[in-house]
N, C-alpha and C. Protein backbone atom coordinates (compact mmCIF):
# COMPACT_ATOMS: atom_id res chain seq x y z
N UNK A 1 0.85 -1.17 0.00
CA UNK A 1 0.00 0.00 0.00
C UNK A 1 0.90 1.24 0.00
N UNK A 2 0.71 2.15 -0.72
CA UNK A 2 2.20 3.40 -1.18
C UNK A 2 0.98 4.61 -0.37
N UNK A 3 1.72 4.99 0.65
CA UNK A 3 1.28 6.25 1.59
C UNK A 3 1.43 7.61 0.52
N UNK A 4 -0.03 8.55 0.86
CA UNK A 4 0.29 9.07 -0.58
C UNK A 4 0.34 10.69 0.26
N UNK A 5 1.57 10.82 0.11
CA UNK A 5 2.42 11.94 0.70
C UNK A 5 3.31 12.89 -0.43
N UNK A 6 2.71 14.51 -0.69
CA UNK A 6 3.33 15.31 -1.63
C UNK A 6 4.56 15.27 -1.88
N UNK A 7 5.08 15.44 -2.90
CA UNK A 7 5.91 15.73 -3.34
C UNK A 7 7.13 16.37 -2.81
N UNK A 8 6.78 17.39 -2.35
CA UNK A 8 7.57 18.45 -1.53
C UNK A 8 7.74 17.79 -0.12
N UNK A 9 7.16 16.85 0.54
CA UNK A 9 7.02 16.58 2.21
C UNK A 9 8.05 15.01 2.21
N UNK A 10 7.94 14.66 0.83
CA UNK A 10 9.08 13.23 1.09
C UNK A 10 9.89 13.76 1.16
N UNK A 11 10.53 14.38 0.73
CA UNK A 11 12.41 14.79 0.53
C UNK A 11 12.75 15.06 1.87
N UNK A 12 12.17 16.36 2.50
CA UNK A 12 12.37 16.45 3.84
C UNK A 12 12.30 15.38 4.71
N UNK A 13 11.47 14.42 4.84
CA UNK A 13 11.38 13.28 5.25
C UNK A 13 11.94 12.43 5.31
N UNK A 14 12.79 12.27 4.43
CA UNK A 14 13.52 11.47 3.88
C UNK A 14 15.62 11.85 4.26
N UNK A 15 15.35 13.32 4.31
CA UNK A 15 16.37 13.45 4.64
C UNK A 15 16.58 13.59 6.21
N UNK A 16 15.67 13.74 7.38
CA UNK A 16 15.64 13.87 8.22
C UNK A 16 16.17 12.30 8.54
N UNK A 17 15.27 11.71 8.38
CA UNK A 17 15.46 9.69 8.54
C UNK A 17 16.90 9.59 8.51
N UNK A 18 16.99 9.93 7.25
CA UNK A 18 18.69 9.83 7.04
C UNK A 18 19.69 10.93 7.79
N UNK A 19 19.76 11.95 8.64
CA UNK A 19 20.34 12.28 9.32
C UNK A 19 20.54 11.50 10.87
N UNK A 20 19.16 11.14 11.23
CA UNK A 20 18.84 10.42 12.24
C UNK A 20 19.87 9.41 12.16
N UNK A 21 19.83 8.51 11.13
CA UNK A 21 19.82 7.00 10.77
C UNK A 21 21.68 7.07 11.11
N UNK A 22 22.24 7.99 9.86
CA UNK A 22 23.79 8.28 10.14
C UNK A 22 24.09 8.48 11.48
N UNK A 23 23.24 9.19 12.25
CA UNK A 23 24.02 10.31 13.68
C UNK A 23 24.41 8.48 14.54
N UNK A 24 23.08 7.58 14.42
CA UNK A 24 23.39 6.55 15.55
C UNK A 24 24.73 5.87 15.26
N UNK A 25 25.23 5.79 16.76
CA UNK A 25 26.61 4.92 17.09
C UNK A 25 26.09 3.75 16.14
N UNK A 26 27.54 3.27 15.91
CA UNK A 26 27.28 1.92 14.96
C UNK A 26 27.14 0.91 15.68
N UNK A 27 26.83 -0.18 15.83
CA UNK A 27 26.83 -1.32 16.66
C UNK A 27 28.07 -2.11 16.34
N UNK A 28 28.94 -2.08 17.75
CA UNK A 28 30.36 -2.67 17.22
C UNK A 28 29.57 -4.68 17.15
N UNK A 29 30.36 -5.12 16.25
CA UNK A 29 29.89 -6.66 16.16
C UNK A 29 30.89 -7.26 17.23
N UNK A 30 30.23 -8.20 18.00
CA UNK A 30 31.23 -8.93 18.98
C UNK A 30 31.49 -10.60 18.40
N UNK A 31 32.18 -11.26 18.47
CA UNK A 31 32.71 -12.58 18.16
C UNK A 31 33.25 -13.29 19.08
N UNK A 32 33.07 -14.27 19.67
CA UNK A 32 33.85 -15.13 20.52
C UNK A 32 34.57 -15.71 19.47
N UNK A 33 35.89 -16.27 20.20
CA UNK A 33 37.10 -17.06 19.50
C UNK A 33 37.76 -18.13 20.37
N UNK A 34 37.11 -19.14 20.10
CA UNK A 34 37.92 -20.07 21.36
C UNK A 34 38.41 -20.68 20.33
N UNK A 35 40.07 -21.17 21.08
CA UNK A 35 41.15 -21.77 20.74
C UNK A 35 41.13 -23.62 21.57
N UNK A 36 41.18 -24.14 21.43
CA UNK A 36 40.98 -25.42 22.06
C UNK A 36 41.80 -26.19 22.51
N UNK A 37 43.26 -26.04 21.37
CA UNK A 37 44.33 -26.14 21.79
C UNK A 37 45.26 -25.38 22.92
N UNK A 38 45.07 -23.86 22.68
CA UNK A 38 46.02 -22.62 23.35
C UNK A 38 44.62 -23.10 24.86
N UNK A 39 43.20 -23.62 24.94
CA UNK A 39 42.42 -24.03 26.09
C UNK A 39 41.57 -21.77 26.77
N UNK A 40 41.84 -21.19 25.46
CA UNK A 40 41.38 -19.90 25.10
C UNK A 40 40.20 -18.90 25.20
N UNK A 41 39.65 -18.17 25.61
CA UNK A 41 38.24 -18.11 24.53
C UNK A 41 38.73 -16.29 24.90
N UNK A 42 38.25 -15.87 23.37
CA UNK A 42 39.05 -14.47 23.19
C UNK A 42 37.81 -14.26 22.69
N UNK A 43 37.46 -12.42 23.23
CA UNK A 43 36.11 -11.74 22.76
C UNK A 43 36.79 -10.59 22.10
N UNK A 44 36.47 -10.59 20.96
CA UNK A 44 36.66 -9.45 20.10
C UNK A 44 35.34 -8.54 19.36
N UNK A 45 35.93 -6.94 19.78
CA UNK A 45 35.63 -6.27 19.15
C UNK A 45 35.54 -5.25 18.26
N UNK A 46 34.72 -5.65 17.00
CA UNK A 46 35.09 -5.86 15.42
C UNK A 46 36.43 -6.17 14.96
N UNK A 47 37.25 -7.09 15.36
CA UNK A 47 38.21 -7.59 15.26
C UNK A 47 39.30 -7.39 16.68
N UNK A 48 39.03 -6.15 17.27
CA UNK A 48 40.17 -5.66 18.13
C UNK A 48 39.69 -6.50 19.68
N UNK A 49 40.88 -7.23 20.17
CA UNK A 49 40.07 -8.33 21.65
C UNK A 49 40.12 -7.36 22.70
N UNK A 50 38.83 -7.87 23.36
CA UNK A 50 38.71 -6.76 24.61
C UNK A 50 38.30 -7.80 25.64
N UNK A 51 38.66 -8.93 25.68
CA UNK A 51 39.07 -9.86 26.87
C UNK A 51 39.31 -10.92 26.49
N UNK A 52 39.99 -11.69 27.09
CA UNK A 52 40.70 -13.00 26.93
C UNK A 52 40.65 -13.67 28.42
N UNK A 53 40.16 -15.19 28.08
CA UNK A 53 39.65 -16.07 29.29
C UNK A 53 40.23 -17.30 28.89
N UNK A 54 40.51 -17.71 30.33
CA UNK A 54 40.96 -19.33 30.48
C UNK A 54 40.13 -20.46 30.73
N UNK A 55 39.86 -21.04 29.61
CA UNK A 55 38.67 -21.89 29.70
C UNK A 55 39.16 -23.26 29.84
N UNK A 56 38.35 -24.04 30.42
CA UNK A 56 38.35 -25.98 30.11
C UNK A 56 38.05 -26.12 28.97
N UNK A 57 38.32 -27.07 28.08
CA UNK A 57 37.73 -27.61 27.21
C UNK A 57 36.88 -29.48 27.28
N UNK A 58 36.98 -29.94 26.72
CA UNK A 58 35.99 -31.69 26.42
C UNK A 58 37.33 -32.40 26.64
N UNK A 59 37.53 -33.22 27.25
CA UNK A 59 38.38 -34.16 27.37
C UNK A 59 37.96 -34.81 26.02
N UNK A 60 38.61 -35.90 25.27
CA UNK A 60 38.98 -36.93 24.41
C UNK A 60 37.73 -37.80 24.49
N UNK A 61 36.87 -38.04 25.48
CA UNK A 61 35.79 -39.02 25.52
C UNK A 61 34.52 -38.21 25.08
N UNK A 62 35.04 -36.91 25.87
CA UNK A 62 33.70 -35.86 25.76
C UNK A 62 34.21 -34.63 24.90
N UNK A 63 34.12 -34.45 23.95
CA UNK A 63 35.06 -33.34 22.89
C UNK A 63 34.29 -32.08 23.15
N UNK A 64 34.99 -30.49 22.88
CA UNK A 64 34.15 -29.92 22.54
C UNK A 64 33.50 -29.77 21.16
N UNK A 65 32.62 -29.42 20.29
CA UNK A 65 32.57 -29.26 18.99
C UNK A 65 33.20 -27.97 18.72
N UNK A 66 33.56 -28.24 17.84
CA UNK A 66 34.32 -27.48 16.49
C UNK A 66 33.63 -26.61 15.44
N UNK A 67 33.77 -25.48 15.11
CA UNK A 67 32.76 -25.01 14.33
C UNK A 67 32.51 -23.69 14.24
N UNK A 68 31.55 -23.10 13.86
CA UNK A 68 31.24 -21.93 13.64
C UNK A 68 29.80 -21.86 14.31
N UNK A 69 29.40 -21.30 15.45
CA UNK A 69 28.22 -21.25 15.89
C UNK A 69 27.44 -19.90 16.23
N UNK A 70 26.38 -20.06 16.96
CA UNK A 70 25.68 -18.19 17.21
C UNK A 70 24.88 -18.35 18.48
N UNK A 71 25.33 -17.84 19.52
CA UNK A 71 24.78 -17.69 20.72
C UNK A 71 23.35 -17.18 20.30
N UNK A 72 22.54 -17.28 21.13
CA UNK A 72 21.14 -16.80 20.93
C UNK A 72 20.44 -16.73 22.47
N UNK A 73 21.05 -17.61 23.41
CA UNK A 73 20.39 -17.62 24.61
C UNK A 73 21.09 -17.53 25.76
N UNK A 74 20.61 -16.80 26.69
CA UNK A 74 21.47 -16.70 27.74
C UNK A 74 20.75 -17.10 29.04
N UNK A 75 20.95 -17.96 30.23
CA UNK A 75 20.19 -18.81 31.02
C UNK A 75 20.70 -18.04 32.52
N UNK A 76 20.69 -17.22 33.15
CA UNK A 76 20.81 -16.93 34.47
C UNK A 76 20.24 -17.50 35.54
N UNK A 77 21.29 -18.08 36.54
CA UNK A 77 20.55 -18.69 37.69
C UNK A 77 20.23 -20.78 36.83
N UNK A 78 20.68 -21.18 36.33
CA UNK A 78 19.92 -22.12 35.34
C UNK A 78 20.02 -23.44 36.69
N UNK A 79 19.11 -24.12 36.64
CA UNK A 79 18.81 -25.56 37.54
C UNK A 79 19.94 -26.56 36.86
N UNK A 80 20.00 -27.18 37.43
CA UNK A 80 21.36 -28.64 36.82
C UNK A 80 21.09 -29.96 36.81
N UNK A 81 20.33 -30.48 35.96
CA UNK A 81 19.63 -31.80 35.79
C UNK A 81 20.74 -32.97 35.27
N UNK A 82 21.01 -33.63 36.03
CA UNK A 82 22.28 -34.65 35.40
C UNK A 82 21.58 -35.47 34.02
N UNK A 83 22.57 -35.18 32.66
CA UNK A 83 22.72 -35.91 31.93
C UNK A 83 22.52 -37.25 31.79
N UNK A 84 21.81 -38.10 30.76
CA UNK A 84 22.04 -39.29 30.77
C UNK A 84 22.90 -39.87 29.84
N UNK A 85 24.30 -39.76 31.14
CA UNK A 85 25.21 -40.15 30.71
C UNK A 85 25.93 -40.60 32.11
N UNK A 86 27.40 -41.81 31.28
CA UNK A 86 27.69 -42.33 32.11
C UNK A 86 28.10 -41.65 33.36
N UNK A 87 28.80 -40.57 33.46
CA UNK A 87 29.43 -39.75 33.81
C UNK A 87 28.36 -39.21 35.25
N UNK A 88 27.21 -38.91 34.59
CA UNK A 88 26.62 -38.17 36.02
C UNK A 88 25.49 -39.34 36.43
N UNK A 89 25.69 -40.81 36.39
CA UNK A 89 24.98 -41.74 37.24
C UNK A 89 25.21 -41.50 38.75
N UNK A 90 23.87 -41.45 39.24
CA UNK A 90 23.98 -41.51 40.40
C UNK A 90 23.83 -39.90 41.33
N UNK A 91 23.93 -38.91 40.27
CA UNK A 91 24.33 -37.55 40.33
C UNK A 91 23.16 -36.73 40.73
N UNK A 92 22.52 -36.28 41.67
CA UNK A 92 21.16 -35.35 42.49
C UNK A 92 21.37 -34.24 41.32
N UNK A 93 19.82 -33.88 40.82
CA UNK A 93 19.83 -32.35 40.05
C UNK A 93 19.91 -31.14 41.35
N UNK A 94 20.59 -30.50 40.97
CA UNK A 94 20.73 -28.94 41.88
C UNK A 94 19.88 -27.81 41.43
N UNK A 95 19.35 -27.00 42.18
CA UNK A 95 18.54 -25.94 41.98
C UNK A 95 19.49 -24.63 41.51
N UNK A 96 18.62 -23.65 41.06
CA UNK A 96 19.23 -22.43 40.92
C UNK A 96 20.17 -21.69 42.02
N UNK A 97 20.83 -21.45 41.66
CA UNK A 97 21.62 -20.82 43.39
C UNK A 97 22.63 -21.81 44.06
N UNK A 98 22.24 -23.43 44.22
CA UNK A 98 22.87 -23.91 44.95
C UNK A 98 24.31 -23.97 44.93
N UNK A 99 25.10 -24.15 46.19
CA UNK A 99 26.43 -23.96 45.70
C UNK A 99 27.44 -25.30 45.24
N UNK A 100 26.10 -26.42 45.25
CA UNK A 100 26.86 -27.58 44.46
C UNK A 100 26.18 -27.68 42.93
N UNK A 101 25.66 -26.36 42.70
CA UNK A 101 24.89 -26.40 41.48
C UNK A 101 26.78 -26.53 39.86
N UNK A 102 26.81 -27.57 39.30
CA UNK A 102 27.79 -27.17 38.19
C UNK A 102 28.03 -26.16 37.43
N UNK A 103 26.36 -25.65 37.63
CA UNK A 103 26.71 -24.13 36.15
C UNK A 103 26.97 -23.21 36.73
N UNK A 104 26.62 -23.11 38.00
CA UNK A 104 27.14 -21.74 38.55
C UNK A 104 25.78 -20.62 38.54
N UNK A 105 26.46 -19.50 38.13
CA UNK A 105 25.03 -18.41 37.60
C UNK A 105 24.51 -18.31 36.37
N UNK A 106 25.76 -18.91 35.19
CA UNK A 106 24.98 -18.10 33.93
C UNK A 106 25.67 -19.72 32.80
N UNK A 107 24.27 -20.18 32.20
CA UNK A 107 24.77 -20.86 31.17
C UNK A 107 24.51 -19.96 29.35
N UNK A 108 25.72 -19.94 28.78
CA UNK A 108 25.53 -19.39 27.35
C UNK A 108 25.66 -20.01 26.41
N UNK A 109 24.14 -20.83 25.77
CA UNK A 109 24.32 -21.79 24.51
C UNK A 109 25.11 -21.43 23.34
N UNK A 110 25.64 -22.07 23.05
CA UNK A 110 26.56 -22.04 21.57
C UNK A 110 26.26 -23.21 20.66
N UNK A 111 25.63 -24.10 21.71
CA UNK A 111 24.94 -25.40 20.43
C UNK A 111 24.02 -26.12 21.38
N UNK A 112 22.62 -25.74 21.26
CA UNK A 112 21.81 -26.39 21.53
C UNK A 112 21.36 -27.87 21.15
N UNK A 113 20.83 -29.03 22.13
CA UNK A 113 20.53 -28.49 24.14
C UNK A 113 22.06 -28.75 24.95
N UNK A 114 23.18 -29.10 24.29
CA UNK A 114 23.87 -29.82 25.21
C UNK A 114 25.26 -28.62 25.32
N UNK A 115 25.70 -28.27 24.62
CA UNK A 115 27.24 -27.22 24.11
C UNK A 115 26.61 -25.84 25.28
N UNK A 116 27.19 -25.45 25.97
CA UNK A 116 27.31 -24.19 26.55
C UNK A 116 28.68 -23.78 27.48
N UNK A 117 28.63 -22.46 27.15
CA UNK A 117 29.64 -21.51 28.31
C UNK A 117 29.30 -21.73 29.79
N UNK A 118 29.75 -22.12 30.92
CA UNK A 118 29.37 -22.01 32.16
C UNK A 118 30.54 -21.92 33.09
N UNK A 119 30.13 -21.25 34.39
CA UNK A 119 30.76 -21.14 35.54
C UNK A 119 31.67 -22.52 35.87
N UNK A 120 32.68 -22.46 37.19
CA UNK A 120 32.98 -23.46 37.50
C UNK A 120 33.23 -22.99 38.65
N UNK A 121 33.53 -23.82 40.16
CA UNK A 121 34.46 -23.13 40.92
C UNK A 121 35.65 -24.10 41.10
N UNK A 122 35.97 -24.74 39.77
CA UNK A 122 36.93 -25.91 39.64
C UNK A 122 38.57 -25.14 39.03
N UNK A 123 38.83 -23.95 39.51
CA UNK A 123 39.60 -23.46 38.88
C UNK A 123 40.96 -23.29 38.22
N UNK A 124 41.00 -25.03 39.16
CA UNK A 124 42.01 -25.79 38.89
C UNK A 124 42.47 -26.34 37.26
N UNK A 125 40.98 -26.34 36.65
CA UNK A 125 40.83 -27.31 35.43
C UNK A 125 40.70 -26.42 34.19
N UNK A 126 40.58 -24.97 34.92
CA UNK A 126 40.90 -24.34 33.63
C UNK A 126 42.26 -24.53 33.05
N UNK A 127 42.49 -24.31 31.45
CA UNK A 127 43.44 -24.63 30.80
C UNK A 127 43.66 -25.40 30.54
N UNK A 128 42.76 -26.39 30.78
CA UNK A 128 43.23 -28.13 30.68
C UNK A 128 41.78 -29.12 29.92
N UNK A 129 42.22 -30.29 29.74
CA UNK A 129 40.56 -30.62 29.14
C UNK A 129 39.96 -31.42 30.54
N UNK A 130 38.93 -30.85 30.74
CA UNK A 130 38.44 -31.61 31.55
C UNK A 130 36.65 -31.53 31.99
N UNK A 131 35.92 -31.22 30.98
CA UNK A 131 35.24 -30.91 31.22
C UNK A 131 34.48 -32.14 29.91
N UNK A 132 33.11 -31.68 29.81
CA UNK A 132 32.15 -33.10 29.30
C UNK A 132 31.40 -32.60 27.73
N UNK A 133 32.88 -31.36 27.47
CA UNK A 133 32.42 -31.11 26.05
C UNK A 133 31.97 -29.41 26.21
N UNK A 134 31.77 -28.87 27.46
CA UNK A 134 31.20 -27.73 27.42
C UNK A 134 32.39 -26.67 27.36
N UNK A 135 32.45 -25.44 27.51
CA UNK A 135 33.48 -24.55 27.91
C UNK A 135 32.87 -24.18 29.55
N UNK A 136 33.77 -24.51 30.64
CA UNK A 136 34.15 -23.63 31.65
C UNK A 136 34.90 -22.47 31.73
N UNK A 137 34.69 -21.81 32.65
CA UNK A 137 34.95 -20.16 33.15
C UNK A 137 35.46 -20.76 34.50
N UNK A 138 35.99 -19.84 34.61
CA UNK A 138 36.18 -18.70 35.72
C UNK A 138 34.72 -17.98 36.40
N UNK A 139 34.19 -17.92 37.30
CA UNK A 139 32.37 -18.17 37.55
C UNK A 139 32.22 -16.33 37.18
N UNK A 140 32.92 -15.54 37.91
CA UNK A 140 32.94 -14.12 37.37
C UNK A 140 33.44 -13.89 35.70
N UNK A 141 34.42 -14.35 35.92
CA UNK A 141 34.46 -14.26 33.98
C UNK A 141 33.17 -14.72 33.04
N UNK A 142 32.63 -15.73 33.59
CA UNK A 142 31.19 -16.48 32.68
C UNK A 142 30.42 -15.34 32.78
N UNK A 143 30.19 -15.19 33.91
CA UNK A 143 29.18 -13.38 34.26
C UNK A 143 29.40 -12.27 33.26
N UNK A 144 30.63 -11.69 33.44
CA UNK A 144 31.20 -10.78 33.00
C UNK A 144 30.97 -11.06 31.29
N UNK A 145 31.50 -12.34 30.98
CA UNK A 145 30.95 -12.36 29.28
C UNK A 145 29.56 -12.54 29.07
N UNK A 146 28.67 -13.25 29.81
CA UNK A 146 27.25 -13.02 29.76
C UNK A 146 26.91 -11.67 29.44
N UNK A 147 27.33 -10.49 30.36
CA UNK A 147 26.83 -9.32 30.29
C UNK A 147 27.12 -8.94 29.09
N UNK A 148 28.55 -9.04 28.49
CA UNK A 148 28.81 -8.59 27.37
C UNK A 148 27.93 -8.88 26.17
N UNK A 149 28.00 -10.69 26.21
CA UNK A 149 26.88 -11.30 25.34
C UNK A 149 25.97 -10.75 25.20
N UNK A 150 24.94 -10.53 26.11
CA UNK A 150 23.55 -9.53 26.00
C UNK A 150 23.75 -7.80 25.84
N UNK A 151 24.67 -7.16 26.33
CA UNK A 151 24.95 -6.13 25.80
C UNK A 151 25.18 -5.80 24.37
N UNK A 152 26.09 -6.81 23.47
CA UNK A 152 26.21 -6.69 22.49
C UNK A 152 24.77 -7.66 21.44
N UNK A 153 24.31 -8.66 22.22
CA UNK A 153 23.50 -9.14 21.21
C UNK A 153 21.77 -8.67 21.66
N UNK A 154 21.56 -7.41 21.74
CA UNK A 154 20.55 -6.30 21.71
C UNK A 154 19.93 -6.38 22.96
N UNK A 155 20.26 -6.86 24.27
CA UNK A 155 19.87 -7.23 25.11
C UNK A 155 20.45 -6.77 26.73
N UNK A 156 20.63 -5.51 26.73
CA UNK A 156 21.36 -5.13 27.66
C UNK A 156 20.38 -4.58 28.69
N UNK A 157 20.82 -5.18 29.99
CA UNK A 157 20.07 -4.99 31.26
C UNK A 157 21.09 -3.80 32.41
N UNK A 158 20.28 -2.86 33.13
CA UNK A 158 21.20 -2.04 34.23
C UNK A 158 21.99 -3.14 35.32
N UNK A 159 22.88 -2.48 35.67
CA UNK A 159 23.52 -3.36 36.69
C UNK A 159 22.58 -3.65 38.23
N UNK A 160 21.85 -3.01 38.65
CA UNK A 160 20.49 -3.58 39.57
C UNK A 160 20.01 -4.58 39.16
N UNK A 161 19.87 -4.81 37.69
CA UNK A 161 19.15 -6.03 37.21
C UNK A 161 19.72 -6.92 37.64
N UNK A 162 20.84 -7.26 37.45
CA UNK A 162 21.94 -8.64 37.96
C UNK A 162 21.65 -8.50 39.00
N UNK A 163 21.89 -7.82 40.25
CA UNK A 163 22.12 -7.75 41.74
C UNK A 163 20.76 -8.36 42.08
N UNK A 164 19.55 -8.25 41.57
CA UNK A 164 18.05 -8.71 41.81
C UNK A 164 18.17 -10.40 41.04
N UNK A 165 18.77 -10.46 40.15
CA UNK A 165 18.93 -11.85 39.47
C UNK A 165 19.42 -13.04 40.66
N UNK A 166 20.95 -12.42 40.68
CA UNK A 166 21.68 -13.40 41.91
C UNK A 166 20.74 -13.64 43.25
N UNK A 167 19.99 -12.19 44.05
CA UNK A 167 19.76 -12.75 44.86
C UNK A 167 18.41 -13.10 44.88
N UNK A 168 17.63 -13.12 43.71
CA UNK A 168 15.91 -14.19 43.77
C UNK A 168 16.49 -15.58 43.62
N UNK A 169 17.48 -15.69 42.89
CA UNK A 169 18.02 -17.27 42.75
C UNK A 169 16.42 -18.13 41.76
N UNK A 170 16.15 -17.28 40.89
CA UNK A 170 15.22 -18.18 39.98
C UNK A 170 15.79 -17.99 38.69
N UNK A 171 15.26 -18.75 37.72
CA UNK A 171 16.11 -19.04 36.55
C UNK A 171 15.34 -17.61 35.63
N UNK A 172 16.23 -17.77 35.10
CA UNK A 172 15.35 -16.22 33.70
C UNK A 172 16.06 -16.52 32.49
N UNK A 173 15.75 -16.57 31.37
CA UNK A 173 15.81 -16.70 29.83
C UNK A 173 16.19 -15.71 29.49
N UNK A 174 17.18 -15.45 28.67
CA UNK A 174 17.05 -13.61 28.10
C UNK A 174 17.79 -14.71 26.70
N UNK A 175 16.79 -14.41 25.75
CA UNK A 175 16.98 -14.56 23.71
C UNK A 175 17.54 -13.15 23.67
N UNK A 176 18.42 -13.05 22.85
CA UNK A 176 19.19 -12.43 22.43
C UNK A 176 18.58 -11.55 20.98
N UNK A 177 18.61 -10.34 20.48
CA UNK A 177 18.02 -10.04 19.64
C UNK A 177 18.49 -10.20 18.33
N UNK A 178 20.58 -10.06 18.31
CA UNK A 178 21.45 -9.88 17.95
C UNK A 178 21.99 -11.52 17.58
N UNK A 179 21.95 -12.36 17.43
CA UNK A 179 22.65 -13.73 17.89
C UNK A 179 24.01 -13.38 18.02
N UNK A 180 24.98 -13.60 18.64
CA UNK A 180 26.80 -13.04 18.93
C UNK A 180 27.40 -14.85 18.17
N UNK A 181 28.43 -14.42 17.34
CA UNK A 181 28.93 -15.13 16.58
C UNK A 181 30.17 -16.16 17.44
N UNK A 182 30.20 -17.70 17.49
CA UNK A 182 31.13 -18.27 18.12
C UNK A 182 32.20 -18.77 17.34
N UNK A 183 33.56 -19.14 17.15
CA UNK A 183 33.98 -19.98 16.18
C UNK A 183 35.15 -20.49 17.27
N UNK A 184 34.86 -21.73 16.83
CA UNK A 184 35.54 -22.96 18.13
C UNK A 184 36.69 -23.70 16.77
N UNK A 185 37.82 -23.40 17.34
CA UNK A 185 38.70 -24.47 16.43
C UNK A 185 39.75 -24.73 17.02
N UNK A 186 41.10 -25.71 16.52
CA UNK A 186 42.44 -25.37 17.40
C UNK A 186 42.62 -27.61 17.97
């Protein structure tokens, strides 16, 4: 349906939009870069890194995948339901909050349902493979790139928001508007 607007009133219109449109900051693009070998994960922005973390990677039984992926979801507070797998037989699910919970505060999919970024307080095992295919953190570093994650992928919350997150201790979803780009190799 063509809005039927004079002659004389588009141009102005048109150029206003387009002053508007130019004046906004650009949206810098963010990229995760995990290295698997170097045991890495480097956040860059639009090419230039503006943090670098020491992650676990998949031991040999449990790999991480390899690939090119796109965050889309970010899980705060997330519950911990043991896998059926050999590994967590026998293993109680943990609630949000708990402090024998595995994920910590914040899980960040990179390959749905099983591949995500999460906390640890195993901080021993960063740099090393030892984990069941996922990437571990550092439990403040997982945070700290969460925020980034949703900051950069259209989804940015005030810092009160977190402080009310941690202490309701219930789970919250935040989809991403932006998906943030992963590429796992090495």
């Amino acid at each position: 349906m063509a809005l039927a607007i004079s002659k004389g009133v588009k141009r102005p219109i048109f150029l206003i939009l387009t002053t508007v449109f130019l004046c906004l900051p650009a949206a810098a693009e963010l990229q995760l870069d995990v290295d698997l070998s170097d045991r890495t994960l480097v956040a860059l922005d639009n090419g230039n890194e503006v943090a670098r973390y020491a992650v676990a990677v998949g031991t040999k039984q449990y790999p991480t995948p390899r690939g090119s992926f796109r965050i889309r979801k970010v899980v705060w507070n997330p519950p911990w339901k043991p896998p059926d797998s050999p590994w967590a037989k026998g293993k109680d699910p943990k609630p949000p909050g708990h402090p024998d919970n595995p994920m910590k505060r914040v899980k960040i999919f990179f390959s749905e349902p099983d591949y995500y970024i999460h906390g640890t307080d195993e901080d021993d095992s960063l740099g090393r493979a030892e984990s069941h295919g996922c990437l571990r953190m550092n439990t403040s570093d997982a945070t700290q790139l969460a925020q980034l994650v949703m900051e950069r992928g259209g989804k940015p919350m005030p810092e009160p928001w977190y402080r009310r997150i941690f202490h309701r201790r219930t789970t919250t979803v935040i989809y991403l508007k932006a998906p943030v780009a992963i590429k796992i190799h090495g």
